[in-house]
N, C-alpha and C. Protein backbone atom coordinates (compact mmCIF):
# COMPACT_ATOMS: atom_id res chain seq x y z
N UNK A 1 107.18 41.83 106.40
CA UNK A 1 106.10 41.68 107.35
C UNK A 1 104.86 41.25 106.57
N UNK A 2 103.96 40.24 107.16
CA UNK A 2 102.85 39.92 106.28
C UNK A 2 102.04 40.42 106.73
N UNK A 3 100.81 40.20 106.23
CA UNK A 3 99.48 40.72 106.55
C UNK A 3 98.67 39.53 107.23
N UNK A 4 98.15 39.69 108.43
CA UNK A 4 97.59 38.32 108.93
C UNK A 4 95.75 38.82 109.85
N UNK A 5 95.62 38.20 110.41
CA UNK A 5 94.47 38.88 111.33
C UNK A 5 94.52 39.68 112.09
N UNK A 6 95.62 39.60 112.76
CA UNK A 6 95.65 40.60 113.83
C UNK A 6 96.38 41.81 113.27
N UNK A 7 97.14 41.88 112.02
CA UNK A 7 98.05 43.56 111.28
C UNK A 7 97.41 43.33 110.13
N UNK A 8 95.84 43.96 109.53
CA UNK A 8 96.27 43.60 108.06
C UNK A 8 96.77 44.92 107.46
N UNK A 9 97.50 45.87 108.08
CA UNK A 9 98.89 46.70 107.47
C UNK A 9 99.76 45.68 107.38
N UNK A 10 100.43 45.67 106.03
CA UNK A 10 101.95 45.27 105.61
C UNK A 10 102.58 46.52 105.21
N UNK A 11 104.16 46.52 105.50
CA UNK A 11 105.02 47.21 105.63
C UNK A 11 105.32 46.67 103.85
N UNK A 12 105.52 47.88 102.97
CA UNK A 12 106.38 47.22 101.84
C UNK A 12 107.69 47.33 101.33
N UNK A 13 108.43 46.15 100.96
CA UNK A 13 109.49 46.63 100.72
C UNK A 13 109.75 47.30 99.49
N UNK A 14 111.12 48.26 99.31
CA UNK A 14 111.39 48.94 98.50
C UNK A 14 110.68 48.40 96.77
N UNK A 15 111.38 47.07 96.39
CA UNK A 15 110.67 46.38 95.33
C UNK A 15 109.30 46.10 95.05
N UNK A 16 108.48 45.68 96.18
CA UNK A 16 107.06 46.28 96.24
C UNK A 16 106.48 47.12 95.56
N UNK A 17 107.11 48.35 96.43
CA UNK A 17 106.42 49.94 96.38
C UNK A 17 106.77 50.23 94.52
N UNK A 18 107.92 49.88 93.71
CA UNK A 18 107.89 50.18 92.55
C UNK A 18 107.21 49.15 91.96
N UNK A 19 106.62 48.17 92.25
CA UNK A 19 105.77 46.81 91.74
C UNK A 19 104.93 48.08 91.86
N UNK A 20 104.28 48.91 92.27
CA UNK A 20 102.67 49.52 92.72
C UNK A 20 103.07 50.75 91.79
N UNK A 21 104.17 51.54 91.72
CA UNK A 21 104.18 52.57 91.20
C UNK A 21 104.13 52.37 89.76
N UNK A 22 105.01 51.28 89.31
CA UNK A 22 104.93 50.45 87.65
C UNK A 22 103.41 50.57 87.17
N UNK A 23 102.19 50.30 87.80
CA UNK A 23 101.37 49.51 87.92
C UNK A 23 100.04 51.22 87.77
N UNK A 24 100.78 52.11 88.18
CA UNK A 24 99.76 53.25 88.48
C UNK A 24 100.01 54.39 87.50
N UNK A 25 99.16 55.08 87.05
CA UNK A 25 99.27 56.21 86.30
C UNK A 25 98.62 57.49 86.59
N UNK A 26 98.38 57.78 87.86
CA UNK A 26 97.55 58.62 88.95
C UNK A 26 98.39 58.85 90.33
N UNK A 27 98.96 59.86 90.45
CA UNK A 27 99.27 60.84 91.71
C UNK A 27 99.26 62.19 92.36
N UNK A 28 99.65 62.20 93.09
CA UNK A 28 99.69 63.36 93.94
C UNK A 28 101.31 64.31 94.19
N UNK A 29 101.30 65.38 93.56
CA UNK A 29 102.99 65.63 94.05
C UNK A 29 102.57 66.57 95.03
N UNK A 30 103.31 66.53 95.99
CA UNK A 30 103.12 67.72 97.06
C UNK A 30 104.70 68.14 97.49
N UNK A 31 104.34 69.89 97.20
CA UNK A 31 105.47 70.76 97.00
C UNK A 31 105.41 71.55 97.84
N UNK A 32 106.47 72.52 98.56
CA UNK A 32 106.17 74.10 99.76
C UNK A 32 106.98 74.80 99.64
N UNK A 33 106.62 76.16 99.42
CA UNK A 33 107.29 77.11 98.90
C UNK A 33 106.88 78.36 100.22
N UNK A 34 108.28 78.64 100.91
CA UNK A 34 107.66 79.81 101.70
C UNK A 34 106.91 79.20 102.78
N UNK A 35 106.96 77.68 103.40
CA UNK A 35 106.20 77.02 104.15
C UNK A 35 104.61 76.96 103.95
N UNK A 36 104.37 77.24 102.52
CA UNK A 36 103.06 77.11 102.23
C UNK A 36 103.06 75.70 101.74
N UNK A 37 102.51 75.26 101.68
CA UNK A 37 102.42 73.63 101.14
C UNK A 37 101.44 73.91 100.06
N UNK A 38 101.38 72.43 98.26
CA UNK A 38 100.59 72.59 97.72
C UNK A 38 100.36 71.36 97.60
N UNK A 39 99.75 70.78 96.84
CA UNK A 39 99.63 69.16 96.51
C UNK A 39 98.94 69.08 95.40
N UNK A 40 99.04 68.56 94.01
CA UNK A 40 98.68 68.90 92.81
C UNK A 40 98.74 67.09 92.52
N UNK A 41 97.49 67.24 91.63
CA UNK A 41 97.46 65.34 90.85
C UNK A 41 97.86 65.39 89.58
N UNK A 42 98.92 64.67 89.40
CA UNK A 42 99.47 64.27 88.40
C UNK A 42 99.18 62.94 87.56
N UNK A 43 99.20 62.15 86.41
CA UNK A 43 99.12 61.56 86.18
C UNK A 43 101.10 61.25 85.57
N UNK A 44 101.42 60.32 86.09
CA UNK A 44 102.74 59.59 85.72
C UNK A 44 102.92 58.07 84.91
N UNK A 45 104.62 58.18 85.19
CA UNK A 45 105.30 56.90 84.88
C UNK A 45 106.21 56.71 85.37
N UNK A 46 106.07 55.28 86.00
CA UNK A 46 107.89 55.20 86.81
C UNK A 46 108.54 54.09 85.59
N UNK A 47 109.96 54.98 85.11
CA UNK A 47 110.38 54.20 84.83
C UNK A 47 112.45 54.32 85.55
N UNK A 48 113.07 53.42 85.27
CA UNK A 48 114.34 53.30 85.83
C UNK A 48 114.24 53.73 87.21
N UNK A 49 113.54 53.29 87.94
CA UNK A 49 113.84 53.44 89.79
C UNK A 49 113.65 55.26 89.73
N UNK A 50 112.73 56.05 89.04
CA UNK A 50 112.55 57.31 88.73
C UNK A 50 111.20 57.31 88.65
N UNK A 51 110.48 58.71 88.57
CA UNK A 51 108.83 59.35 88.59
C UNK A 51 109.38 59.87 87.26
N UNK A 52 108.38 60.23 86.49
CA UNK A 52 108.18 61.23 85.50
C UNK A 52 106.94 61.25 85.16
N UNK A 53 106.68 62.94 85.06
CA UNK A 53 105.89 63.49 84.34
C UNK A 53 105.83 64.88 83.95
N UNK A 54 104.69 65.05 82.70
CA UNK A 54 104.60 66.46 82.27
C UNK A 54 103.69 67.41 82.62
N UNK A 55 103.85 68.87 82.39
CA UNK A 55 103.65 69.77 82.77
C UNK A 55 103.72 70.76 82.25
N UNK A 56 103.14 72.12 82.45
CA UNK A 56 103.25 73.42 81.41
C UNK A 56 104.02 74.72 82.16
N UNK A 57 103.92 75.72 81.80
CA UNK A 57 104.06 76.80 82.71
C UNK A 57 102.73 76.88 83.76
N UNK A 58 103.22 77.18 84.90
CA UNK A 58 102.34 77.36 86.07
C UNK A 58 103.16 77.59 87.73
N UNK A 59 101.70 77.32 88.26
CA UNK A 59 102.45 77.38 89.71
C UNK A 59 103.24 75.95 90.36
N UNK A 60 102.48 74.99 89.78
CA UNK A 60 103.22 73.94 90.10
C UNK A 60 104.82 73.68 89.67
N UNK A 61 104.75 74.26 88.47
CA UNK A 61 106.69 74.32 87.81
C UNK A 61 107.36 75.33 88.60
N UNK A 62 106.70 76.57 89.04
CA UNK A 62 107.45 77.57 89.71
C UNK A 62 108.05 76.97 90.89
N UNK A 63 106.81 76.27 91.31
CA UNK A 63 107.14 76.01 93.00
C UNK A 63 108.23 74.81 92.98
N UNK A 64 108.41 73.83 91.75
CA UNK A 64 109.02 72.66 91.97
C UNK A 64 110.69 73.37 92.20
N UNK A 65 110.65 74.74 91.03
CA UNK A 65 111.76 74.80 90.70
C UNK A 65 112.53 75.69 91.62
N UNK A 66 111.54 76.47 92.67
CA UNK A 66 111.92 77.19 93.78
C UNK A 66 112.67 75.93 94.79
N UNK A 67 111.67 75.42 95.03
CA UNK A 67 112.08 74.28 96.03
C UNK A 67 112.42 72.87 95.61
N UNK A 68 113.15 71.74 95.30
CA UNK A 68 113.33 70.90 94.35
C UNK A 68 112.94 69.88 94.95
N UNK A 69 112.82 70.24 96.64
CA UNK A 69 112.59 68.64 97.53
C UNK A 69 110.99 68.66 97.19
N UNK A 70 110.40 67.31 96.97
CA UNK A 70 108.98 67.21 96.76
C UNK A 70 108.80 65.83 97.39
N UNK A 71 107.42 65.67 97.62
CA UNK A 71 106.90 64.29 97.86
C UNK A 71 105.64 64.27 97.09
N UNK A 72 105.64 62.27 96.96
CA UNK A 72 104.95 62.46 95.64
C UNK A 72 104.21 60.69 96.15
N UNK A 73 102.70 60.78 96.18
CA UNK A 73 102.50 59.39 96.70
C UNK A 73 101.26 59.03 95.48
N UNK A 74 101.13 57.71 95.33
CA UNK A 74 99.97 56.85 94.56
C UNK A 74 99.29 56.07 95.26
N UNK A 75 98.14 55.49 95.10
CA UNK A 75 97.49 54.37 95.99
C UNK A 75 96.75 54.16 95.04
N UNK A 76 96.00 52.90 95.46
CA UNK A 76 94.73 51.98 94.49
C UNK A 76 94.11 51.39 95.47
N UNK A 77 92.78 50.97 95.49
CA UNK A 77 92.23 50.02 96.20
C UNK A 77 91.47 49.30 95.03
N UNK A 78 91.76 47.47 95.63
CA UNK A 78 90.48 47.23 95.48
C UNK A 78 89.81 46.61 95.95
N UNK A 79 88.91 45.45 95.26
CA UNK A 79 87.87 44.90 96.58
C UNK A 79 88.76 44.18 97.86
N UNK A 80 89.78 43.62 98.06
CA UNK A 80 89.78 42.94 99.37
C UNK A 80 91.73 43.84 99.74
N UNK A 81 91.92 44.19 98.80
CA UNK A 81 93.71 44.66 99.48
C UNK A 81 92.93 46.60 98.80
N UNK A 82 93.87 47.32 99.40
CA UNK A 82 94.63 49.06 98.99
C UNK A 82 96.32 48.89 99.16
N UNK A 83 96.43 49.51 98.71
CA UNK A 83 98.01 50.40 99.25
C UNK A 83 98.17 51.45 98.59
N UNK A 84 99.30 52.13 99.25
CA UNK A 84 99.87 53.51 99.01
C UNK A 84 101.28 53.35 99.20
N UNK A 85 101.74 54.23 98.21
CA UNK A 85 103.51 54.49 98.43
C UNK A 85 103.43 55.87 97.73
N UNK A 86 104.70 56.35 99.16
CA UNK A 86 105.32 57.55 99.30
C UNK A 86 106.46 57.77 98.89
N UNK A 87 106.92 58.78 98.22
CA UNK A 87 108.38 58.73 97.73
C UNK A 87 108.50 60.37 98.19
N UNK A 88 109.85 60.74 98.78
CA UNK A 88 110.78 61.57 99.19
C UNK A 88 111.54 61.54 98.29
N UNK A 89 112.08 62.71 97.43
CA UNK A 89 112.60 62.93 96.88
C UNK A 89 113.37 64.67 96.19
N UNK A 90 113.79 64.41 95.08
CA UNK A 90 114.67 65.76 94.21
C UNK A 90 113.73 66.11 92.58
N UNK A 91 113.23 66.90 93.00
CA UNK A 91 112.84 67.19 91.17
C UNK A 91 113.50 67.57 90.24
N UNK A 92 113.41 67.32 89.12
CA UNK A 92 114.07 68.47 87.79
C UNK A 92 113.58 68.48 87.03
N UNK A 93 113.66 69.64 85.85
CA UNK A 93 113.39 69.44 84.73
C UNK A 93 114.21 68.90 83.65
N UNK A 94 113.68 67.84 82.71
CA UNK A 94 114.51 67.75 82.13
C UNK A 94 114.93 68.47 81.01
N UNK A 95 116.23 68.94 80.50
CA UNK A 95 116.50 69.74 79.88
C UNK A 95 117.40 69.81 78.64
N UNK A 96 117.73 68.21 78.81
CA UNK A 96 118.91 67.77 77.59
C UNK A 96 117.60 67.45 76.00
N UNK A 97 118.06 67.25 75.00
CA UNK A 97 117.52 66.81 73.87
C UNK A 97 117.39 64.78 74.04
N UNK A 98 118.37 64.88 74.49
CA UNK A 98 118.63 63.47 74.68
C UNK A 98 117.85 63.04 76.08
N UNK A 99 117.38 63.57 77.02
CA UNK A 99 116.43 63.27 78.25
C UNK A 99 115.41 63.24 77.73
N UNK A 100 114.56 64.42 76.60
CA UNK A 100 113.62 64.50 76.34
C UNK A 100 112.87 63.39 75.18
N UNK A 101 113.75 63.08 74.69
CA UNK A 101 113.35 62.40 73.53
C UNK A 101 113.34 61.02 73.96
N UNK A 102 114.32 60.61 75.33
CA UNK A 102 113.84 59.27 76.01
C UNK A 102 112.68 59.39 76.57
N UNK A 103 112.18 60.08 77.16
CA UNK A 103 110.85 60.58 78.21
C UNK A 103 109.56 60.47 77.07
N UNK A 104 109.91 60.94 75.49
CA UNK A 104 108.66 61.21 75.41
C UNK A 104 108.27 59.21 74.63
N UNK A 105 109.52 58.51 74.70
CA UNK A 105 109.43 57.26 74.37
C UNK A 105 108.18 56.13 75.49
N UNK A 106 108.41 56.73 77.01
CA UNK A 106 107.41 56.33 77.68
C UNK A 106 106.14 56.01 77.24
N UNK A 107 105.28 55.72 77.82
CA UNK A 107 103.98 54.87 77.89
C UNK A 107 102.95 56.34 78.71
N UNK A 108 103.67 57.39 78.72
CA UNK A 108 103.01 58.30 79.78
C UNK A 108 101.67 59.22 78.61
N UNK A 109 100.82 59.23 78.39
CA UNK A 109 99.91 60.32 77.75
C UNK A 109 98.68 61.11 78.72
N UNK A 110 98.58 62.54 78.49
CA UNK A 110 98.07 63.13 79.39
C UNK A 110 96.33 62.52 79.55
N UNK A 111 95.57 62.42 80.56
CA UNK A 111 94.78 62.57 80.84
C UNK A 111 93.60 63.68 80.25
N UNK A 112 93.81 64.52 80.75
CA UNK A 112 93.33 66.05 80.25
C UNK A 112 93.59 66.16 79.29
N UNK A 113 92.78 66.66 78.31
CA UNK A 113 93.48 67.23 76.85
C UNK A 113 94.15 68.36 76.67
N UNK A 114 95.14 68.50 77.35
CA UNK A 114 95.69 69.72 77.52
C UNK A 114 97.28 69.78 76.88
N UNK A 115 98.00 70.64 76.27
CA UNK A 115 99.42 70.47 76.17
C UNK A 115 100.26 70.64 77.44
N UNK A 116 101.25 69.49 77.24
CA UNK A 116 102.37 69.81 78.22
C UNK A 116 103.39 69.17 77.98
N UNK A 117 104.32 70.81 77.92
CA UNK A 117 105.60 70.05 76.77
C UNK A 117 106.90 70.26 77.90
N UNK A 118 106.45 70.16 79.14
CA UNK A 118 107.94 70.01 80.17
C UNK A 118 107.80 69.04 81.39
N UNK A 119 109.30 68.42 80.97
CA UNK A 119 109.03 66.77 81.82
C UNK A 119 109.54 66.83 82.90
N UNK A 120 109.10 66.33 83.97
CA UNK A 120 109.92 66.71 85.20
C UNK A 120 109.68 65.03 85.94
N UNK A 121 111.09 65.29 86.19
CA UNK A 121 111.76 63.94 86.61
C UNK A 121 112.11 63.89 87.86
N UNK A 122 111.10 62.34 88.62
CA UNK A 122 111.60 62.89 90.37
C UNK A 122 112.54 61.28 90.81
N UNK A 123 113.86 62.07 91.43
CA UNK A 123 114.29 60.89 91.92
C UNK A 123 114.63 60.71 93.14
N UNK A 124 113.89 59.58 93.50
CA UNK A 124 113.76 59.33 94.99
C UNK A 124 114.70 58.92 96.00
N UNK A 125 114.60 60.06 96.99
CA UNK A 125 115.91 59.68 98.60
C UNK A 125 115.41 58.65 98.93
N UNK A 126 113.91 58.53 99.68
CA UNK A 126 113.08 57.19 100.33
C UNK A 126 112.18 57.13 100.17
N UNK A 127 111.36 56.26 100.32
CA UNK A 127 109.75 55.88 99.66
C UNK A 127 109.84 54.92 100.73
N UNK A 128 108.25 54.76 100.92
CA UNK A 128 107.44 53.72 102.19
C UNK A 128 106.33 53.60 101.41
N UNK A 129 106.31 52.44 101.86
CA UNK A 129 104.07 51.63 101.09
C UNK A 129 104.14 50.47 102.13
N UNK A 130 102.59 50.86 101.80
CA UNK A 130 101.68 50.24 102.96
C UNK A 130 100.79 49.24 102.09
N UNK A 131 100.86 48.15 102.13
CA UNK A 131 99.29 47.70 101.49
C UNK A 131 98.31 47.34 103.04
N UNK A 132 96.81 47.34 102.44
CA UNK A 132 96.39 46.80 103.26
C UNK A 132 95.27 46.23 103.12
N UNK A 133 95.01 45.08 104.39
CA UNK A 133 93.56 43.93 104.06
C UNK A 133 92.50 44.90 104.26
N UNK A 134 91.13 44.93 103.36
CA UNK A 134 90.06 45.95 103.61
C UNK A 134 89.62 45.10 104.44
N UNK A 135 88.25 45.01 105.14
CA UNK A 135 87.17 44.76 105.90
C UNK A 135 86.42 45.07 106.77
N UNK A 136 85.45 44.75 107.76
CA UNK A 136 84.60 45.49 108.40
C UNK A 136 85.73 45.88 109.82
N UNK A 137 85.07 46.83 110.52
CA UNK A 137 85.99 47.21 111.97
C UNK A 137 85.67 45.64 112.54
N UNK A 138 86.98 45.67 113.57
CA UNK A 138 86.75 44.53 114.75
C UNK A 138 85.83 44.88 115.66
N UNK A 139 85.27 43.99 116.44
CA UNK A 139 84.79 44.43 117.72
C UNK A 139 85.80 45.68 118.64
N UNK A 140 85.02 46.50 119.13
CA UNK A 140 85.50 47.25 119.69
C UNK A 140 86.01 47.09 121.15
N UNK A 141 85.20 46.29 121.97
CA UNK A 141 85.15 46.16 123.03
C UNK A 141 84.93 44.28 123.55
């Protein structure tokens, strides 16, 4: 679907949405434990059709590991397009010598100066992205 005058929502396809996720190093994972919901910002890396990132002991590892289903979205804007993509998915930690030592080969370094020495790897059921044309509202009436 394109973006034209009258939709500037585009629908994106699957290849898209990892064109945007490649491209970003800033998200959101949102987790629920007990029907409480949390939503925590992560900074990532997608690599192999996969999320990854690190993490320490906390509530966010408790809750991933209570509940494993998570959703996890990125967006950017800038001056004339935004988009966002959502991914549905399974978390884990990774836990082999051989997972870890590929993971820490990534392009991923923390933000925060903080340590975090556990990688958690999300792989996605479905994902949806949206880009879209910015500009002023239409006439209303």
């Amino acid at each position: 679907m394109a973006i034209n005058d009258l939709n500037p929502v585009e629908i994106l396809s699957d290849d898209e949405c990892w064109e945007f996720l490649l491209s970003a190093n800033l998200g959101r994972l949102a987790v629920s434990v007990v029907g409480e919901p949390d939503i925590y910002p992560v900074n990532f890396v997608a690599s192999d059709k996969k999320l990854l990132f690190r993490t320490s002991e906390g509530e966010k590892l408790l809750e991933l590991t209570v509940n494993n289903k998570v959703a996890f979205e990125s967006d950017g804007v800038g001056r004339e397009q935004a988009w966002s993509v959502v991914v549905k998915g399974t978390a884990r930690v990774l836990e082999t010598r051989a997972e870890i030592d590929a993971a820490e080969q990534l392009p991923l370094r923390p933000l925060v100066p903080t340590l975090k020495y556990i990688w958690v790897e999300i792989t996605p059921a479905r994902m949806s992205g949206r880009r879209f044309t910015l500009g002023p509202e239409p006439e209303r009436f």
